[in-house]
N, C-alpha and C. Protein backbone atom coordinates (compact mmCIF):
# COMPACT_ATOMS: atom_id res chain seq x y z
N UNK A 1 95.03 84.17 68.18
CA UNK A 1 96.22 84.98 68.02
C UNK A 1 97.41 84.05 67.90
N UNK A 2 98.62 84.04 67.35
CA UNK A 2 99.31 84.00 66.85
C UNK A 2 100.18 83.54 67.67
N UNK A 3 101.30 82.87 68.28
CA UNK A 3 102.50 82.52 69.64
C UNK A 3 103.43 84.15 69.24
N UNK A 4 103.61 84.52 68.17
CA UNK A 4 104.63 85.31 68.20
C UNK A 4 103.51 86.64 69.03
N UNK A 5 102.42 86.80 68.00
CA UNK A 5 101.28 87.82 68.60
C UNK A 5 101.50 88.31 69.69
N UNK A 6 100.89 86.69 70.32
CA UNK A 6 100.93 86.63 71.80
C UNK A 6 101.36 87.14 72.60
N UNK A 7 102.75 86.98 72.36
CA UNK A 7 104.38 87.10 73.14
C UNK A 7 104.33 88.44 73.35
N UNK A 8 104.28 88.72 71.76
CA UNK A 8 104.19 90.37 71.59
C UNK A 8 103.35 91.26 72.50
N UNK A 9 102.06 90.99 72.61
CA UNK A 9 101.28 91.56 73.03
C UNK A 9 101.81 91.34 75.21
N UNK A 10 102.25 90.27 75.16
CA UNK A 10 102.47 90.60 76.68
C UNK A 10 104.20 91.21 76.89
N UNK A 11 104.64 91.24 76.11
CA UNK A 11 105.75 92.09 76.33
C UNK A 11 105.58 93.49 76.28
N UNK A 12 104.42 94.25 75.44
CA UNK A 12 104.02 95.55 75.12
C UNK A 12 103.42 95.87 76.93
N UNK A 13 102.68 94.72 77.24
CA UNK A 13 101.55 94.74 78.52
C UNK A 13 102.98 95.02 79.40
N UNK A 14 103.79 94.25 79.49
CA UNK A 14 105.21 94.66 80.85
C UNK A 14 105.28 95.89 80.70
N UNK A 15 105.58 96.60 79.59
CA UNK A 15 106.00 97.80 79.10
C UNK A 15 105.07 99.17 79.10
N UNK A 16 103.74 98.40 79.37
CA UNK A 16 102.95 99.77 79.16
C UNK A 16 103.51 100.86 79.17
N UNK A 17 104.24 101.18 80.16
CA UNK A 17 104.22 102.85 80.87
C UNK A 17 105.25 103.34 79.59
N UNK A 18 105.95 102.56 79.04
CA UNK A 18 107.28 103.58 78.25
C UNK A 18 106.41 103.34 76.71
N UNK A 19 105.21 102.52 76.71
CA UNK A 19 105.00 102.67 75.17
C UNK A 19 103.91 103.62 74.97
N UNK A 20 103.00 104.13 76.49
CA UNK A 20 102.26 105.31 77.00
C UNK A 20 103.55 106.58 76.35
N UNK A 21 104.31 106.25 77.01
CA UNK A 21 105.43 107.61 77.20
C UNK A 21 105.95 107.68 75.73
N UNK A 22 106.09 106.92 74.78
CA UNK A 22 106.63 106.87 73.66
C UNK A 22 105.42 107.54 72.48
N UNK A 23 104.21 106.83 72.28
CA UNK A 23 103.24 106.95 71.51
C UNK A 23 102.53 107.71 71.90
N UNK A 24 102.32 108.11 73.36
CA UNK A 24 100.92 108.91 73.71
C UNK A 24 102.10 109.99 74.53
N UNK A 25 102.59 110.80 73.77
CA UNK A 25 103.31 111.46 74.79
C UNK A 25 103.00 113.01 75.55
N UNK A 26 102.17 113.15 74.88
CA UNK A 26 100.95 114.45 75.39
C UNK A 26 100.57 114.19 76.56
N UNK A 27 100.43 112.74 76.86
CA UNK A 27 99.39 112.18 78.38
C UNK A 27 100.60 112.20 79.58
N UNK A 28 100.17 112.17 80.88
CA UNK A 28 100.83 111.94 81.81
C UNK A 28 100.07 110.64 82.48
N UNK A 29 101.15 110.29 83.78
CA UNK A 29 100.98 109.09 84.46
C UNK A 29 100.07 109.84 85.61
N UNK A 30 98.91 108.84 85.90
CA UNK A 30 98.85 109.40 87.32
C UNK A 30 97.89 108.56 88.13
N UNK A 31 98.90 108.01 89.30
CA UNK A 31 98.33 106.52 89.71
C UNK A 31 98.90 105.26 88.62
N UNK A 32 97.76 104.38 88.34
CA UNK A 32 97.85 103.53 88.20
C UNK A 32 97.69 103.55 86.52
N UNK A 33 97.51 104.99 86.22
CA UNK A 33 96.49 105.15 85.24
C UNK A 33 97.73 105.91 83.50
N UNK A 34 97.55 106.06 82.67
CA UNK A 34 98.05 106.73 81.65
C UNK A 34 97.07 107.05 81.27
N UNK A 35 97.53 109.13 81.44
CA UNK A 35 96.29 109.89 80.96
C UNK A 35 96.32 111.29 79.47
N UNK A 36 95.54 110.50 78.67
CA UNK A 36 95.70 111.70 77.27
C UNK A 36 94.58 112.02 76.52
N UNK A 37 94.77 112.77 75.78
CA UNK A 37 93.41 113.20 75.23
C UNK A 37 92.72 112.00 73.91
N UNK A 38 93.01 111.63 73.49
CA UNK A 38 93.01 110.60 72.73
C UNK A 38 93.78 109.70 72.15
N UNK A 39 93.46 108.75 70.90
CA UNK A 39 93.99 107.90 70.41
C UNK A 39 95.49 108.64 69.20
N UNK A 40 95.14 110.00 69.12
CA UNK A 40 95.80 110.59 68.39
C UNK A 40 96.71 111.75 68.83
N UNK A 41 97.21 111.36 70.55
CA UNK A 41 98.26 112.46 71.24
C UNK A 41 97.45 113.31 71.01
N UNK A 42 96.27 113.65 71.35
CA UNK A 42 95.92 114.88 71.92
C UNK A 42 95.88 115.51 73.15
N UNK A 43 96.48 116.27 73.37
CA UNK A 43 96.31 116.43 75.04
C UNK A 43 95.08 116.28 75.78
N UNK A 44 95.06 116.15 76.93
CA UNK A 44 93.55 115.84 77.67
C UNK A 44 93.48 115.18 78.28
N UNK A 45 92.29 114.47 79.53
CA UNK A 45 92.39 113.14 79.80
C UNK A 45 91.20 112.60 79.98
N UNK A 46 91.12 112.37 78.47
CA UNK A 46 89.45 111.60 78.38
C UNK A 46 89.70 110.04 77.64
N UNK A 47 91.14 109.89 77.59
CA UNK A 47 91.26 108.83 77.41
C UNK A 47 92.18 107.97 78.35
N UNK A 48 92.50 106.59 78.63
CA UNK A 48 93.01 106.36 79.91
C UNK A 48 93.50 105.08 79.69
N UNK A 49 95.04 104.59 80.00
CA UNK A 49 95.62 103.60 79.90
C UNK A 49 96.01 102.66 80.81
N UNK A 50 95.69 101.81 81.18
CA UNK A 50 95.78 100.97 82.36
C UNK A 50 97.56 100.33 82.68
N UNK A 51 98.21 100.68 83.34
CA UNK A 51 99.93 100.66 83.57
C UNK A 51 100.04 99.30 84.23
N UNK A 52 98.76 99.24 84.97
CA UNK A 52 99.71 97.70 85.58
C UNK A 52 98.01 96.47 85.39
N UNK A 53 98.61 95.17 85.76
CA UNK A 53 96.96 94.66 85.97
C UNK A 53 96.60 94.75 87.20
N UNK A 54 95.31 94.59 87.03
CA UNK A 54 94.58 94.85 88.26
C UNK A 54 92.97 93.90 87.87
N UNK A 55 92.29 93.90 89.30
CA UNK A 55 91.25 93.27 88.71
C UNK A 55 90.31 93.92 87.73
N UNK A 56 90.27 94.76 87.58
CA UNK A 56 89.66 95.46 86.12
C UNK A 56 89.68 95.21 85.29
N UNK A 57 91.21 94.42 84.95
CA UNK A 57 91.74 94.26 83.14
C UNK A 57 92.85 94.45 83.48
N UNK A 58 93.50 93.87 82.32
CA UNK A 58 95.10 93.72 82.04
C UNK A 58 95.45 95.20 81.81
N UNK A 59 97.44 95.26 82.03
CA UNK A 59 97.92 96.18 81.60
C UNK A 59 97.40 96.44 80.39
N UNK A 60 97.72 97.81 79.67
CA UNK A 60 97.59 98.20 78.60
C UNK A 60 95.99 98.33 77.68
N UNK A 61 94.91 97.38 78.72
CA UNK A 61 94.01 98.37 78.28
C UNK A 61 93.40 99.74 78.61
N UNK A 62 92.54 100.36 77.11
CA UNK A 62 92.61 101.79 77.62
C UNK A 62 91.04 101.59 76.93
N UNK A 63 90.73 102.95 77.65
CA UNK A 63 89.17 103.53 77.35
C UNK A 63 89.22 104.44 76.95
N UNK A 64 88.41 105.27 76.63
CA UNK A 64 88.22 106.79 75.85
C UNK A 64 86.91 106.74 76.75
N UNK A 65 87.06 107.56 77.20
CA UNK A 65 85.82 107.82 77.94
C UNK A 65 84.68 108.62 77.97
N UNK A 66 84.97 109.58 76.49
CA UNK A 66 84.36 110.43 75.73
C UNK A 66 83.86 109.67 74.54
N UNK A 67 84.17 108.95 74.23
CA UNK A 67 83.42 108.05 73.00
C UNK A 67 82.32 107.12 73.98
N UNK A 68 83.06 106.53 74.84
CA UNK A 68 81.55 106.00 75.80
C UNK A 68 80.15 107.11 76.16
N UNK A 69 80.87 108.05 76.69
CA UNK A 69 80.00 108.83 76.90
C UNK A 69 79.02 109.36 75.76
N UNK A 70 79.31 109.53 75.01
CA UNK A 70 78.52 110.02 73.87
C UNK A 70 77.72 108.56 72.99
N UNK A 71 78.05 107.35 73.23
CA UNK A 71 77.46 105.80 73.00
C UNK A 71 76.53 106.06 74.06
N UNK A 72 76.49 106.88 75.10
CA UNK A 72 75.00 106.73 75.93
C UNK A 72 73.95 107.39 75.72
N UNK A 73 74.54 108.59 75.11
CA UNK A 73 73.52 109.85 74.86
C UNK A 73 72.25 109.16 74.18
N UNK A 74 70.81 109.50 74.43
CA UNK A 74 69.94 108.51 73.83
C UNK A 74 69.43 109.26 72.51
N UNK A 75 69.50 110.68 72.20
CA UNK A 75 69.58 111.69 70.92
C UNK A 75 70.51 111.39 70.13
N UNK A 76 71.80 110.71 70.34
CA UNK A 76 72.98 110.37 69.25
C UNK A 76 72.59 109.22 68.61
N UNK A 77 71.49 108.50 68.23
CA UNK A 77 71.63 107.21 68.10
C UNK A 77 72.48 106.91 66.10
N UNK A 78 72.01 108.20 65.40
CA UNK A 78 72.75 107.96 63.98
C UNK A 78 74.48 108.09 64.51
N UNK A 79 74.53 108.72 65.37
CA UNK A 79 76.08 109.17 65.74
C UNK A 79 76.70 107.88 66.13
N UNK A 80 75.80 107.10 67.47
CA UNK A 80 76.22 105.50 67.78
C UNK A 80 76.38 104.48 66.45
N UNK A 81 75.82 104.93 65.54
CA UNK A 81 75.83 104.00 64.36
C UNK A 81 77.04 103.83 63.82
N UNK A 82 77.36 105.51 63.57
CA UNK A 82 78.48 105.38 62.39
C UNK A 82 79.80 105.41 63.54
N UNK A 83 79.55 105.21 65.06
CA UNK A 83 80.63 104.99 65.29
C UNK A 83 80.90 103.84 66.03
N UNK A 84 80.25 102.97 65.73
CA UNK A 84 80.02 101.54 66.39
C UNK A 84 81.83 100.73 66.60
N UNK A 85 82.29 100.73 65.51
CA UNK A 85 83.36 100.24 65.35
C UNK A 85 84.42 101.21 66.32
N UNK A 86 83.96 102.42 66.24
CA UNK A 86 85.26 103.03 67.21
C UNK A 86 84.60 102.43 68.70
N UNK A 87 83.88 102.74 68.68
CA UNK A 87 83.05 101.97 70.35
C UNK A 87 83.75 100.80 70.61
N UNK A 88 83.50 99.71 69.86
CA UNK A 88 84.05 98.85 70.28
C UNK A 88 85.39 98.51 70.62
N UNK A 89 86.28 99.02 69.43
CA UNK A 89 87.47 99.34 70.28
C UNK A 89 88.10 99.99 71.50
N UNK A 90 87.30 100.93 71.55
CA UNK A 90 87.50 101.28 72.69
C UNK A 90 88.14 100.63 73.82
N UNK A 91 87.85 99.82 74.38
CA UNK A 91 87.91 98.70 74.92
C UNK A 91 88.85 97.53 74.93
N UNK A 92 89.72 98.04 73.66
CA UNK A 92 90.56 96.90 73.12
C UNK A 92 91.66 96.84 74.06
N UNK A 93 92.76 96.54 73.95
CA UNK A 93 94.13 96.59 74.48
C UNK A 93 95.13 97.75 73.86
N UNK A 94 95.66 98.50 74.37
CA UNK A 94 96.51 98.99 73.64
C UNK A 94 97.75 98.46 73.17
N UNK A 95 98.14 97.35 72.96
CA UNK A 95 99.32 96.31 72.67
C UNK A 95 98.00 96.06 71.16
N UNK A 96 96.88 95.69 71.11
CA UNK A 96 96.62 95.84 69.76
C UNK A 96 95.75 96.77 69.14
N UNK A 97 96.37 98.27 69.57
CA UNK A 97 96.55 98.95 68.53
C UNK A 97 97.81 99.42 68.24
N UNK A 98 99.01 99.14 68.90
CA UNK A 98 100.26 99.32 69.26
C UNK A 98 100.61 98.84 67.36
């Protein structure tokens, strides 16, 4: 990654909670946590944004926890295929998908 990237990406990480509140604004805070229905402001909370670090992972990463869930199902396996790439993101940071 990049020095400017970088920078970027840990200034988004300080900021989590107002770029939760800005982009995901369907979700609420609760705990430690930013909670919404997906990657696309849907309401809900099957997806989940991490506000501060902790030993888990840095601010700003988030899970979908409904795309995991359905990566376990052992009947989905054409479904795990074509959604391999969302799986993996999953996982990413939200500073890069920001």
């Amino acid at each position: 990654m990049s020095r400017d990237a970088s920078e970027l990406a840990q200034r988004l990480a300080r900021e989590a909670e107002a770029v939760c509140r800005y982009y995901l604004s369907s979700g609420k805070r609760e705990g430690r946590y930013w909670l919404v229905g997906d990657v696309h402001n849907t309401p809900g909370r099957s997806m989940f944004v991490r506000l501060q670090d902790s030993t888990k992972g840095p601010a700003g990463k988030w899970t979908d926890y409904v795309a995991a869930k359905i990566m376990l199902r052992p009947d989905a396996e054409a479904l795990s295929r074509s959604r391999l790439a969302i799986s993996t993101q999953h996982n990413g940071v939200l500073r890069e998908v920001v």
